[in-house]
PDB file of N, CA and C in Angstrom:
ATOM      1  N   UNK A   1    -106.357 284.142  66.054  1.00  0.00           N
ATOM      2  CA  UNK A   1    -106.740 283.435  64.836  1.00  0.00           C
ATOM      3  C   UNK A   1    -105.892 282.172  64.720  1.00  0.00           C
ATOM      4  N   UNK A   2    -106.969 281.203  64.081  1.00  0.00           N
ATOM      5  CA  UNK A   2    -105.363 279.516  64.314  1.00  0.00           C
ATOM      6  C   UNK A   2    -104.686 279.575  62.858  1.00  0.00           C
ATOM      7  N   UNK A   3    -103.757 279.457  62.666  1.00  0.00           N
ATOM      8  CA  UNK A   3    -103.172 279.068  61.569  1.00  0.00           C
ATOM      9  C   UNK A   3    -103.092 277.602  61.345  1.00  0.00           C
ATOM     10  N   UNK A   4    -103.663 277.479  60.457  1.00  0.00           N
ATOM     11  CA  UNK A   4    -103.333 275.681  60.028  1.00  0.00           C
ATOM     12  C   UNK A   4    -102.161 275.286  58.693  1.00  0.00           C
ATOM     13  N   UNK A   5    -101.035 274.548  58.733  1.00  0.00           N
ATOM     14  CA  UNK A   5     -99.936 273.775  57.956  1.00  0.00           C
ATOM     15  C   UNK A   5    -100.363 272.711  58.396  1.00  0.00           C
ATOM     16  N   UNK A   6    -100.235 272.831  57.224  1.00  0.00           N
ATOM     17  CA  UNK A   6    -100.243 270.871  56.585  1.00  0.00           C
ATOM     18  C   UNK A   6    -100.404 270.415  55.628  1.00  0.00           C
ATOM     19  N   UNK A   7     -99.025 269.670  55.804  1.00  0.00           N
ATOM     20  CA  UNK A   7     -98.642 268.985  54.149  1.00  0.00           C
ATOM     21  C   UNK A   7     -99.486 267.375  53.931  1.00  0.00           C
ATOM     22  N   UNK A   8    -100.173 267.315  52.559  1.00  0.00           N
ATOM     23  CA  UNK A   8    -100.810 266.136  52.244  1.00  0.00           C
ATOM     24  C   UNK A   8    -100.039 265.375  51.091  1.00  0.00           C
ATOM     25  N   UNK A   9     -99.624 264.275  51.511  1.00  0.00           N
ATOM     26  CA  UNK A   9     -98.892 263.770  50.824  1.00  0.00           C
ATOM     27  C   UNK A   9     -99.438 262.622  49.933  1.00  0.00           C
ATOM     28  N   UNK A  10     -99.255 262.693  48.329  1.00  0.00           N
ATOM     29  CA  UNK A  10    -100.354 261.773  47.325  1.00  0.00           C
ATOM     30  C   UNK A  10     -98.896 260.870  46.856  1.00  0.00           C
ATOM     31  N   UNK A  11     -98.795 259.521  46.934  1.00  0.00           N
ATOM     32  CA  UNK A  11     -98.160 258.927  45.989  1.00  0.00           C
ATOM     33  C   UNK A  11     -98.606 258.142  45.704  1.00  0.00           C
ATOM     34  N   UNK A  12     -99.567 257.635  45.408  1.00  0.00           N
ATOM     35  CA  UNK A  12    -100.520 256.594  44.783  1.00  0.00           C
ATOM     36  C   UNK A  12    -101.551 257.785  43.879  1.00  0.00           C
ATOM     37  N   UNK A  13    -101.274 257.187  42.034  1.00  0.00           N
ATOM     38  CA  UNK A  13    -102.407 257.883  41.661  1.00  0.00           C
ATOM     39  C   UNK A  13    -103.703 257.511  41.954  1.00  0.00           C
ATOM     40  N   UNK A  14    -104.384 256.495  42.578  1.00  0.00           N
ATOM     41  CA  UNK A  14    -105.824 256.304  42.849  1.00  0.00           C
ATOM     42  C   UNK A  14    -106.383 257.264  44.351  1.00  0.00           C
ATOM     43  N   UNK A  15    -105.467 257.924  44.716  1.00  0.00           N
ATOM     44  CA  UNK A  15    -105.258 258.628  45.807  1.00  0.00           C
ATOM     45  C   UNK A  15    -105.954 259.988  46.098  1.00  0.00           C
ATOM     46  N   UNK A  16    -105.705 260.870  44.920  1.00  0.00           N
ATOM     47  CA  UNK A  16    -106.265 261.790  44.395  1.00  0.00           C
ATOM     48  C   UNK A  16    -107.168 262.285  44.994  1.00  0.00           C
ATOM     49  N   UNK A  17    -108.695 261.516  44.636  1.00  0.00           N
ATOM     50  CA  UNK A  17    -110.376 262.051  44.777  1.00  0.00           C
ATOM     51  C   UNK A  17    -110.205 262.489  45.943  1.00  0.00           C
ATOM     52  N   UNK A  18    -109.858 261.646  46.935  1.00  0.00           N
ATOM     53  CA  UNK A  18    -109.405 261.479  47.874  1.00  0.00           C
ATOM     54  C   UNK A  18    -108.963 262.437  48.618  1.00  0.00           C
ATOM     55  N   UNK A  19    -108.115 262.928  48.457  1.00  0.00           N
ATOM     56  CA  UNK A  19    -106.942 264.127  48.935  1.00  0.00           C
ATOM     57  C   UNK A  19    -107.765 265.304  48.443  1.00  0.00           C
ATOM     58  N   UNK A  20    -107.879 265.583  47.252  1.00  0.00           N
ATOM     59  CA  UNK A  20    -108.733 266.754  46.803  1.00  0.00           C
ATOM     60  C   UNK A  20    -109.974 267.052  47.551  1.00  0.00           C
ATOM     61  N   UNK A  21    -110.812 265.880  47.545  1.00  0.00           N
ATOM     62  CA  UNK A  21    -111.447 265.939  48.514  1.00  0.00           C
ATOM     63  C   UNK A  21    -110.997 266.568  50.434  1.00  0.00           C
ATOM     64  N   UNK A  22    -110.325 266.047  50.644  1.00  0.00           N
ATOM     65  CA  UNK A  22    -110.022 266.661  52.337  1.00  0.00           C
ATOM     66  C   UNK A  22    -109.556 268.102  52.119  1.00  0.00           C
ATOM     67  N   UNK A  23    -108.551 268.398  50.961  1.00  0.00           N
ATOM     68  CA  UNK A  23    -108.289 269.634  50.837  1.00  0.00           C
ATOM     69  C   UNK A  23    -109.275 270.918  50.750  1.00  0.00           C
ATOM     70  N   UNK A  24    -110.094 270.480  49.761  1.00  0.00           N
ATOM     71  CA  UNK A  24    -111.253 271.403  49.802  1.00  0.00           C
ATOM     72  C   UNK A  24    -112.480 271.291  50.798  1.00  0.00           C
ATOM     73  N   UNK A  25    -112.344 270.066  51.714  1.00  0.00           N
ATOM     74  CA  UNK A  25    -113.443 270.286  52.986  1.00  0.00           C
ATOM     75  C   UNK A  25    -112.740 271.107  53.801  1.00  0.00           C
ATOM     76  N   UNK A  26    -111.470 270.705  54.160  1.00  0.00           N
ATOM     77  CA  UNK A  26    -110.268 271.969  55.089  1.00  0.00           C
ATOM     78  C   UNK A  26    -110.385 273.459  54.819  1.00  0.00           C
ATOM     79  N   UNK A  27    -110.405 273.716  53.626  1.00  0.00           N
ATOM     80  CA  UNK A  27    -110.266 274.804  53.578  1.00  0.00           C
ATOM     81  C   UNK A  27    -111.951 275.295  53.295  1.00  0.00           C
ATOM     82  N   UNK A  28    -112.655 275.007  53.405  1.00  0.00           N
ATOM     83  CA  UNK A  28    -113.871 275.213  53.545  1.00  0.00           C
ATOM     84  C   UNK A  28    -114.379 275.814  55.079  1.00  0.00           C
ATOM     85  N   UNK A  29    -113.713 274.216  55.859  1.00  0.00           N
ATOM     86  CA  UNK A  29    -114.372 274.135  57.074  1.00  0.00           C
ATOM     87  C   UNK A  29    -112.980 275.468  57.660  1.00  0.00           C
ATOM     88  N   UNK A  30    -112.126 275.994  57.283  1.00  0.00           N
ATOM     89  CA  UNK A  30    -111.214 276.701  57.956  1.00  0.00           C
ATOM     90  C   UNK A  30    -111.404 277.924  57.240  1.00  0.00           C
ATOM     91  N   UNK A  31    -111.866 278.895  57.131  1.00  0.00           N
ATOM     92  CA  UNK A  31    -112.121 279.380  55.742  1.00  0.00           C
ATOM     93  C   UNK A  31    -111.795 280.798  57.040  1.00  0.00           C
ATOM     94  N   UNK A  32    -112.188 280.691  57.861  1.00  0.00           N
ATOM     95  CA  UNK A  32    -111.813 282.368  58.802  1.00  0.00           C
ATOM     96  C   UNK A  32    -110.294 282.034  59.785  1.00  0.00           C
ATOM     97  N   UNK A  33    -109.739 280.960  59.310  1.00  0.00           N
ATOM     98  CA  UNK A  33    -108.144 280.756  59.732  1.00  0.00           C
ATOM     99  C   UNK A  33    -107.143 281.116  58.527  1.00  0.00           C
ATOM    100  N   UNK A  34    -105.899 281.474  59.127  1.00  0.00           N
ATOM    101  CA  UNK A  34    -105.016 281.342  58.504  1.00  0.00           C
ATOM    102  C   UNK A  34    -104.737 280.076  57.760  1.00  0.00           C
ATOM    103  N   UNK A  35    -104.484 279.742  56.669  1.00  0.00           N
ATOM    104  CA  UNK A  35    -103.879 278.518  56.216  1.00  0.00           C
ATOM    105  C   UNK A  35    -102.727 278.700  55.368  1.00  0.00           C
ATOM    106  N   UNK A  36    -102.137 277.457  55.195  1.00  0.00           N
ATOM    107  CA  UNK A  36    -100.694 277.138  54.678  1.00  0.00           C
ATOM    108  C   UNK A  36    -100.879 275.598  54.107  1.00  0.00           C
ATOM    109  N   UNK A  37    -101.586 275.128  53.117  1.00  0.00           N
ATOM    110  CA  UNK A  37    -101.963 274.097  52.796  1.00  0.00           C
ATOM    111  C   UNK A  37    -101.537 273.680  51.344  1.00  0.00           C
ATOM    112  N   UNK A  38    -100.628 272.759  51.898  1.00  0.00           N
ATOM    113  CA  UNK A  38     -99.348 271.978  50.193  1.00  0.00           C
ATOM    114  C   UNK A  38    -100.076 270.346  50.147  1.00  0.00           C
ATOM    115  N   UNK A  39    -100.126 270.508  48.945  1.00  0.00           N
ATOM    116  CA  UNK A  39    -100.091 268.935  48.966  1.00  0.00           C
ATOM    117  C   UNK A  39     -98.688 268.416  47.784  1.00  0.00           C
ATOM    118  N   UNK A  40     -98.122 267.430  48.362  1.00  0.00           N
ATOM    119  CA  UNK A  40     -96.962 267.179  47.735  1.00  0.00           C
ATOM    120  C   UNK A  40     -97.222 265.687  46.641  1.00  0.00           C
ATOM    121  N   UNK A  41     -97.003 265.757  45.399  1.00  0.00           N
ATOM    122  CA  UNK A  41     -97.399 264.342  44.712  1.00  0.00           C
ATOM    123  C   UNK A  41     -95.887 263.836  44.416  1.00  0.00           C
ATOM    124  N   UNK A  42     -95.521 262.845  45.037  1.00  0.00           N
ATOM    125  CA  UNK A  42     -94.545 261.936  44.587  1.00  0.00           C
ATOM    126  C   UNK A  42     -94.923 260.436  43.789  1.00  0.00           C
ATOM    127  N   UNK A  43     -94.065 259.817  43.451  1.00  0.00           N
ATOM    128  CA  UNK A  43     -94.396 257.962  43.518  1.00  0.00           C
ATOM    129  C   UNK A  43     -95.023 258.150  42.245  1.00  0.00           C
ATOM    130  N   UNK A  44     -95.969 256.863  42.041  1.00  0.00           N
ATOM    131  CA  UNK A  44     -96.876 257.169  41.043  1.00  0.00           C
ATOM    132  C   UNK A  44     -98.336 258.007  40.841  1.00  0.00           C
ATOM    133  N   UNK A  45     -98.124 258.763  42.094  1.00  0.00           N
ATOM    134  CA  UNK A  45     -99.052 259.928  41.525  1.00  0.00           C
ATOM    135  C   UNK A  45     -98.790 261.119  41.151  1.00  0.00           C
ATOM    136  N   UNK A  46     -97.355 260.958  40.066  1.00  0.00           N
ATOM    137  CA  UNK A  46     -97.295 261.739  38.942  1.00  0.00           C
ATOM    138  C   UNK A  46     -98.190 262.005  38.098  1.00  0.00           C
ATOM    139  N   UNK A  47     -98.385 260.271  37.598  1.00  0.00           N
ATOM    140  CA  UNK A  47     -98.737 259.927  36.237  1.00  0.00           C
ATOM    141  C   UNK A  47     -99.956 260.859  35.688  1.00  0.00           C
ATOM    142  N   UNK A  48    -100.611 261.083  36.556  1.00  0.00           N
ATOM    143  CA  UNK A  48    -101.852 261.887  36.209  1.00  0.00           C
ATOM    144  C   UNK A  48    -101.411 263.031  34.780  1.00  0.00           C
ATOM    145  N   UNK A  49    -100.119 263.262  34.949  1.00  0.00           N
ATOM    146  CA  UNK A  49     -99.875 264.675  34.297  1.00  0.00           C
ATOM    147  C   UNK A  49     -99.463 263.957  32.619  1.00  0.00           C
ATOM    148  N   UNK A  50     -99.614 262.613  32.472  1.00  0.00           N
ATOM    149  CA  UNK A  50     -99.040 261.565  31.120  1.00  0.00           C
ATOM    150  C   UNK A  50    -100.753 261.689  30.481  1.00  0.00           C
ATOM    151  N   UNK A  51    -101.746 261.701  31.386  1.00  0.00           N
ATOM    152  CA  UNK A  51    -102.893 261.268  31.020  1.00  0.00           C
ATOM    153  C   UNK A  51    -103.964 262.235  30.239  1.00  0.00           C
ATOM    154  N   UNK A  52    -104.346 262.741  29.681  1.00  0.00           N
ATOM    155  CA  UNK A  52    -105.422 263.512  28.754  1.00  0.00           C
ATOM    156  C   UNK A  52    -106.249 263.817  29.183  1.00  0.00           C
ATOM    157  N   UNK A  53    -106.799 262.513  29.444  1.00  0.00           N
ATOM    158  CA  UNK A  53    -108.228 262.560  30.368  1.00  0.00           C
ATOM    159  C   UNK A  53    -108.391 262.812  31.651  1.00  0.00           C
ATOM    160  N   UNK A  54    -107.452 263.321  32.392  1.00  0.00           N
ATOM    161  CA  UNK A  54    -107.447 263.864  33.588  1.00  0.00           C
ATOM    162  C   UNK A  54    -107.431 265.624  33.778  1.00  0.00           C
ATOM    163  N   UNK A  55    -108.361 266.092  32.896  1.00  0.00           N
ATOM    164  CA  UNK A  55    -108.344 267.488  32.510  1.00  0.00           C
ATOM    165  C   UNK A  55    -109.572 267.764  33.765  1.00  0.00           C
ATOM    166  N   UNK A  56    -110.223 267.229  33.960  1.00  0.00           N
ATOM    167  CA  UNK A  56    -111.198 267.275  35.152  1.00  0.00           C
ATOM    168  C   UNK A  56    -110.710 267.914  36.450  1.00  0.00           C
ATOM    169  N   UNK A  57    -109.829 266.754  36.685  1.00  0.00           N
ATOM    170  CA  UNK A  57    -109.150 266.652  37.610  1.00  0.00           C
ATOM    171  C   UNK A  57    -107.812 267.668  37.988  1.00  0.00           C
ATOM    172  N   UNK A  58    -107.320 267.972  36.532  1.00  0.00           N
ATOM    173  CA  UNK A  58    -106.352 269.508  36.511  1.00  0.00           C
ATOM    174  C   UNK A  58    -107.438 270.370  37.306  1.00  0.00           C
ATOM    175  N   UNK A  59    -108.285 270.520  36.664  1.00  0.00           N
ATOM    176  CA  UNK A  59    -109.193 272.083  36.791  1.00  0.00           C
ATOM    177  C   UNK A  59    -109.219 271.765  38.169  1.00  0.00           C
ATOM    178  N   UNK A  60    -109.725 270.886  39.054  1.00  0.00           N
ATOM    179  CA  UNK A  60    -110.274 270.720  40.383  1.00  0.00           C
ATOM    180  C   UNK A  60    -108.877 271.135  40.970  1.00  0.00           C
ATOM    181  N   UNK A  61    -107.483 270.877  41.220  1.00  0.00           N
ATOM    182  CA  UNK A  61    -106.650 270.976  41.352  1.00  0.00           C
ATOM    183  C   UNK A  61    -106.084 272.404  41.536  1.00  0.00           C
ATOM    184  N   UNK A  62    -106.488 273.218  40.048  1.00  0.00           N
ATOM    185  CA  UNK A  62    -106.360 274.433  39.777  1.00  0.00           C
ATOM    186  C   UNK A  62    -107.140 275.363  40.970  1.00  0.00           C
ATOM    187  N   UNK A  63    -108.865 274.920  40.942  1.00  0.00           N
ATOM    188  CA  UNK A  63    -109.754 275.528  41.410  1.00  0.00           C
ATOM    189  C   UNK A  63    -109.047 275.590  43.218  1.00  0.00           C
ATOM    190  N   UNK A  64    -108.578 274.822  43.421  1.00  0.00           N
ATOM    191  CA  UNK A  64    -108.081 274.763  45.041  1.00  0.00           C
ATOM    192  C   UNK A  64    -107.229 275.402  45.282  1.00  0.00           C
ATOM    193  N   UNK A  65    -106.117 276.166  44.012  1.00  0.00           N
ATOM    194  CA  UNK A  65    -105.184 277.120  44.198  1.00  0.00           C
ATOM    195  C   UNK A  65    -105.723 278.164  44.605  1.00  0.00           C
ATOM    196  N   UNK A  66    -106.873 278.174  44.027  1.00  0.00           N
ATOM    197  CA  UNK A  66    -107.714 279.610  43.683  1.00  0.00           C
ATOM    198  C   UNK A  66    -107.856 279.849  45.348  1.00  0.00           C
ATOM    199  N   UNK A  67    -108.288 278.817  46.730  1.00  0.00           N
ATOM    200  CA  UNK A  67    -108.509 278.409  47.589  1.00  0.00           C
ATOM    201  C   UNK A  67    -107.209 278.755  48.473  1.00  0.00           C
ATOM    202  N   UNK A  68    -106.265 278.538  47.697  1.00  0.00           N
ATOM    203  CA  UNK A  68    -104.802 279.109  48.477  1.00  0.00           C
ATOM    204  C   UNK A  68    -104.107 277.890  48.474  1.00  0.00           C
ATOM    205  N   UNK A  69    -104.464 276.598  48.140  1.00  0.00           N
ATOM    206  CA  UNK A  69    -103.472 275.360  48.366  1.00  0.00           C
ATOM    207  C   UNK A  69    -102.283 275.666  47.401  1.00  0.00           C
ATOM    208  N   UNK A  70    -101.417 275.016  47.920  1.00  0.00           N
ATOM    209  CA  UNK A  70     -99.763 274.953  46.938  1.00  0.00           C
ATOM    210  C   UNK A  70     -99.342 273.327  46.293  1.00  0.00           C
ATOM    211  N   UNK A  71     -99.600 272.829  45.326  1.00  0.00           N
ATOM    212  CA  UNK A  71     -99.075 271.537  44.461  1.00  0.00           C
ATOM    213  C   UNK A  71     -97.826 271.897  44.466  1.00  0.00           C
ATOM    214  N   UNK A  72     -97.050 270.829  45.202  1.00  0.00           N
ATOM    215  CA  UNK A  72     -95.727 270.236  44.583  1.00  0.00           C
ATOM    216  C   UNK A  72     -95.391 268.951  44.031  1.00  0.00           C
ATOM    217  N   UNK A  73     -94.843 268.952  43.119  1.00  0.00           N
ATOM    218  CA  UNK A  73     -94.770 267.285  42.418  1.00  0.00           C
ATOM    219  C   UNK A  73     -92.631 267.478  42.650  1.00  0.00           C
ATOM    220  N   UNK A  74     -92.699 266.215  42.582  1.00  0.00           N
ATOM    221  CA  UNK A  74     -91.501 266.075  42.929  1.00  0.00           C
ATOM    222  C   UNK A  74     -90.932 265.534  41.368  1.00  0.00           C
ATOM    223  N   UNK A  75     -89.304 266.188  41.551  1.00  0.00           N
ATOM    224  CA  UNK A  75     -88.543 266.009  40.020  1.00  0.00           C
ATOM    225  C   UNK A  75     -88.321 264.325  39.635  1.00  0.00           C
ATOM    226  N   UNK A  76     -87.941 263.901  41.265  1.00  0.00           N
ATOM    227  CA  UNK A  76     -87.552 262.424  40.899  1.00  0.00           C
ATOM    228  C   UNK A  76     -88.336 261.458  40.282  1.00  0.00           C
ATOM    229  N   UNK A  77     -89.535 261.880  40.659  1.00  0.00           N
ATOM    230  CA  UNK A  77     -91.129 260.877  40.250  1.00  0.00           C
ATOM    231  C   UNK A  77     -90.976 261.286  38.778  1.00  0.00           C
ATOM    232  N   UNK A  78     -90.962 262.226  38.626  1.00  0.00           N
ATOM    233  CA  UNK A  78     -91.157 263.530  37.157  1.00  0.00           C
ATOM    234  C   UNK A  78     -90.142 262.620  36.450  1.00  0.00           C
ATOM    235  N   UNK A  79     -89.136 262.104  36.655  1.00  0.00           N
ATOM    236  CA  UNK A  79     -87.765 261.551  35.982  1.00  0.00           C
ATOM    237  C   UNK A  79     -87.967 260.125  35.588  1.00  0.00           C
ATOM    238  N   UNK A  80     -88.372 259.491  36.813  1.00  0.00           N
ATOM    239  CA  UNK A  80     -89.192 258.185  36.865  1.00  0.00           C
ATOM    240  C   UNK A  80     -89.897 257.991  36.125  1.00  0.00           C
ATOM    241  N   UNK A  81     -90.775 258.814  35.811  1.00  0.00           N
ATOM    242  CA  UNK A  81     -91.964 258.109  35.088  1.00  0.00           C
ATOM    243  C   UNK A  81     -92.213 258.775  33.442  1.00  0.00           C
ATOM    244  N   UNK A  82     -90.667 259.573  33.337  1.00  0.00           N
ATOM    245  CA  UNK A  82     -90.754 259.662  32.096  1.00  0.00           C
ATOM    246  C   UNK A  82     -91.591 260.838  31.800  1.00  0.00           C
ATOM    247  N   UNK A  83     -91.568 261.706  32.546  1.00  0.00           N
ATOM    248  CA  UNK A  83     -92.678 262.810  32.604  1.00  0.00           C
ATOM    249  C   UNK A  83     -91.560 264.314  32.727  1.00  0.00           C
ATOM    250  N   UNK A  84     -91.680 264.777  30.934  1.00  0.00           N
ATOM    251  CA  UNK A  84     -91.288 265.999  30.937  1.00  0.00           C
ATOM    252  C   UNK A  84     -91.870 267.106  31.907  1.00  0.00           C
ATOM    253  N   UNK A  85     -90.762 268.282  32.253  1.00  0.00           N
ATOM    254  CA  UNK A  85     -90.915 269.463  32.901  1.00  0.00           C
ATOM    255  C   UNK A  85     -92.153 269.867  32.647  1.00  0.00           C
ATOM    256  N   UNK A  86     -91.909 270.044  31.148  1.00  0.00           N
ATOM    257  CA  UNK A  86     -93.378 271.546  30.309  1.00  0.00           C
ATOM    258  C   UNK A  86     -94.414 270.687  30.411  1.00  0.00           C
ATOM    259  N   UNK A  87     -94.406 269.163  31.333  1.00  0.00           N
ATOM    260  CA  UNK A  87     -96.241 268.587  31.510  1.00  0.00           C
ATOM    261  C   UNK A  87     -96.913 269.330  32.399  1.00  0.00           C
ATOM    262  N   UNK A  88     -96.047 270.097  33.382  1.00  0.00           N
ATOM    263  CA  UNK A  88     -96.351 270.392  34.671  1.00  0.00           C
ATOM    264  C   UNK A  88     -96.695 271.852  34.607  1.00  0.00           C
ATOM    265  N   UNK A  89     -98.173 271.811  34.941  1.00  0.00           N
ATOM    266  CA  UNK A  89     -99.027 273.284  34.988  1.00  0.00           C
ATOM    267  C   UNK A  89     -98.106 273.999  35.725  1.00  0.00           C
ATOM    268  N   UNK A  90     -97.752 275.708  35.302  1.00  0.00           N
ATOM    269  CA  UNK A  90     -97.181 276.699  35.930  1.00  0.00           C
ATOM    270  C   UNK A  90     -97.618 276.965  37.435  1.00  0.00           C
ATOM    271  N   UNK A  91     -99.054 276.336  37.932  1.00  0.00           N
ATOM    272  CA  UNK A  91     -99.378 276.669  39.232  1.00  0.00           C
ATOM    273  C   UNK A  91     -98.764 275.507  39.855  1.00  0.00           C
ATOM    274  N   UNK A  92     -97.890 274.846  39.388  1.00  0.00           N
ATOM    275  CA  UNK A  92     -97.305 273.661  40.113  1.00  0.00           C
ATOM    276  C   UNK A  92     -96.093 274.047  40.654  1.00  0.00           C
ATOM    277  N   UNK A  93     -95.384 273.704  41.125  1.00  0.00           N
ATOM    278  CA  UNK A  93     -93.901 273.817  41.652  1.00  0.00           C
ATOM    279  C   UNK A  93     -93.554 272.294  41.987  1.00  0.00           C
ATOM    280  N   UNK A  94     -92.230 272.606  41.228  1.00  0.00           N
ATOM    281  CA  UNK A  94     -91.162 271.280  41.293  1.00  0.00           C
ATOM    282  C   UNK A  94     -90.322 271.365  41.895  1.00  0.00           C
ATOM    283  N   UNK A  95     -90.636 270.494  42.933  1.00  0.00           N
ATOM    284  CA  UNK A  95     -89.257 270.463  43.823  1.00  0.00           C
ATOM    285  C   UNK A  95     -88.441 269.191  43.575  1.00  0.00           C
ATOM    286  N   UNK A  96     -86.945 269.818  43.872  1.00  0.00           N
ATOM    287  CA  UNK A  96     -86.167 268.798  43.793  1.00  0.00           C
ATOM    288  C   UNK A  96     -85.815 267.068  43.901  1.00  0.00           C
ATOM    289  N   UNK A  97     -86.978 267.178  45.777  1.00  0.00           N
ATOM    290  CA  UNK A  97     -86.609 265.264  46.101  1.00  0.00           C
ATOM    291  C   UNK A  97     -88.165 265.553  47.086  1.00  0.00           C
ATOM    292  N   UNK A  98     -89.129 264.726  46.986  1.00  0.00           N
ATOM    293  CA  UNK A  98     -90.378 265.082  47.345  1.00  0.00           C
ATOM    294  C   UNK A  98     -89.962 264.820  48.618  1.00  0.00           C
ATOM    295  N   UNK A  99     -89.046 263.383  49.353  1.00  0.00           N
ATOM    296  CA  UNK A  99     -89.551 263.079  50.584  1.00  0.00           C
ATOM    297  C   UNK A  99     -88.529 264.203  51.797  1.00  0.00           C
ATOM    298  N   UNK A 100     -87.331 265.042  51.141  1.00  0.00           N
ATOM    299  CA  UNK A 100     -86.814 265.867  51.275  1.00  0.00           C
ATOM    300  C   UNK A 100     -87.944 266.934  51.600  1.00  0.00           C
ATOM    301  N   UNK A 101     -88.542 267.489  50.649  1.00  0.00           N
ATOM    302  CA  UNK A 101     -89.661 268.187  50.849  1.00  0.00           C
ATOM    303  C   UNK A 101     -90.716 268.116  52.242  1.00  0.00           C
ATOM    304  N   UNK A 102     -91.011 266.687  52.685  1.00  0.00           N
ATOM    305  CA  UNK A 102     -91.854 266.524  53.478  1.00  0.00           C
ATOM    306  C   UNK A 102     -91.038 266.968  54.654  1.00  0.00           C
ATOM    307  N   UNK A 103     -90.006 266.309  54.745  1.00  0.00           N
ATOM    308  CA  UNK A 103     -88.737 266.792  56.075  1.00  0.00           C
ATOM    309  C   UNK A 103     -89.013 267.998  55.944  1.00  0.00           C
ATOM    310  N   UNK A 104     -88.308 268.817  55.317  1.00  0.00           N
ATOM    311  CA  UNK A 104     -88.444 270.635  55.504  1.00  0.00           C
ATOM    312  C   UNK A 104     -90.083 270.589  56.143  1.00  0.00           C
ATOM    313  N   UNK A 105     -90.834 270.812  55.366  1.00  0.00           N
ATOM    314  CA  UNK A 105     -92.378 270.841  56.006  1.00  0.00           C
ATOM    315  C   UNK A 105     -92.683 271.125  57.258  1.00  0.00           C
ATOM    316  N   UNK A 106     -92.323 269.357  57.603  1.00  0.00           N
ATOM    317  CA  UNK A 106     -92.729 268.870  58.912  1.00  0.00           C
ATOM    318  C   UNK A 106     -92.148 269.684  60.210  1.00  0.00           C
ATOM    319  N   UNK A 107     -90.776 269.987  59.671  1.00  0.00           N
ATOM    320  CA  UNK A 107     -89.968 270.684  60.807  1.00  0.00           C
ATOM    321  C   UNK A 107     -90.305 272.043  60.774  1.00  0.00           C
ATOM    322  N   UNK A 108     -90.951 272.374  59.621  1.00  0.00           N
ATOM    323  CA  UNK A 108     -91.370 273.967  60.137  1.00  0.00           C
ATOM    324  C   UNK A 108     -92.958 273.704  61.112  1.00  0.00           C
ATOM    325  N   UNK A 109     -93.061 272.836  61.342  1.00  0.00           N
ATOM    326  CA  UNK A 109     -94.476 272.294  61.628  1.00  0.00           C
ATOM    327  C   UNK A 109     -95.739 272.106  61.674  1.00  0.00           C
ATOM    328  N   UNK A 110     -95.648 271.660  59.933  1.00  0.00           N
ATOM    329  CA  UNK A 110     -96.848 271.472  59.244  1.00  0.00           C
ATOM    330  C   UNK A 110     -96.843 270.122  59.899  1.00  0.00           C
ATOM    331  N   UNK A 111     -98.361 269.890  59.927  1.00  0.00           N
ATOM    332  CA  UNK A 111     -99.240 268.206  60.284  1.00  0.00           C
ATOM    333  C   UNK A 111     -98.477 267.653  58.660  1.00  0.00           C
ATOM    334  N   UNK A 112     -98.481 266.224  59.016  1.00  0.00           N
ATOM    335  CA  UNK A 112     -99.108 265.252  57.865  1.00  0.00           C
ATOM    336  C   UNK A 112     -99.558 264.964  57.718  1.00  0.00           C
ATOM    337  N   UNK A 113    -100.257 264.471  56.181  1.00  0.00           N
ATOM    338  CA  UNK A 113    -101.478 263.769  56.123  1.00  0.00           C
ATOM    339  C   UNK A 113    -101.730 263.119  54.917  1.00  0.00           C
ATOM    340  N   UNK A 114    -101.444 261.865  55.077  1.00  0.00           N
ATOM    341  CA  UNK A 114    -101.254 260.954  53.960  1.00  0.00           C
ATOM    342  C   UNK A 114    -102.674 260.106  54.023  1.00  0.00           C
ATOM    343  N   UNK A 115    -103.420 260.414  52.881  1.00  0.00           N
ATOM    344  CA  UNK A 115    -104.832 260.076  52.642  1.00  0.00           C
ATOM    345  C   UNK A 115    -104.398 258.496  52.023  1.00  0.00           C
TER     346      UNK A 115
END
């Protein structure tokens, strides 16, 4: 059976559709593999979590957990942009330093994939 890792990395919020998109064709098109599929949001594609109207876009997000993907947003962006802890849905995980994050990843040897 193949196992697939791989971390997708969002720091641009216009980035998104985008990424969500490949995530849920991946795990579609991989659906009788193992997977291990994070996508990490640093930079300004925090902001999404400041915005109201991006409740769409939570749920789609959510719905891909359901799928097995893992959201990490990073604390520093979170600090940056002025974006309290309690914005960040419980299916999220905050990690400490996002591009820290990608290092660990990569060396366990997840692909990258910056949409």
């Amino acid at each position: 059976m193949n196992v697939i890792r791989v971390i997708f990395h969002v720091s641009d919020a216009d980035k998104w559709p985008v990424a969500l998109a490949n995530v849920q064709n991946l795990l579609h098109a991989a659906s009788d593999a193992s997977s291990d599929v994070h996508l990490l949001a640093n930079s300004g594609a925090v902001a999404f979590l400041n915005q109201a109207s991006n409740q769409e876009q939570l749920q789609r997000m959510h719905n891909l957990t359901e799928l097995g993907a893992r959201f990490l947003v990073c604390a520093n962006s979170l600090k940056g942009h002025g974006i309290s802890h309690d914005k960040v849905p419980e299916w999220m995980t905050i990690v400490p330093v996002g591009v820290l994050t990608l290092i660990d990843r990569q060396s366990q040897g997840f692909a990258y994939i910056k949409p």
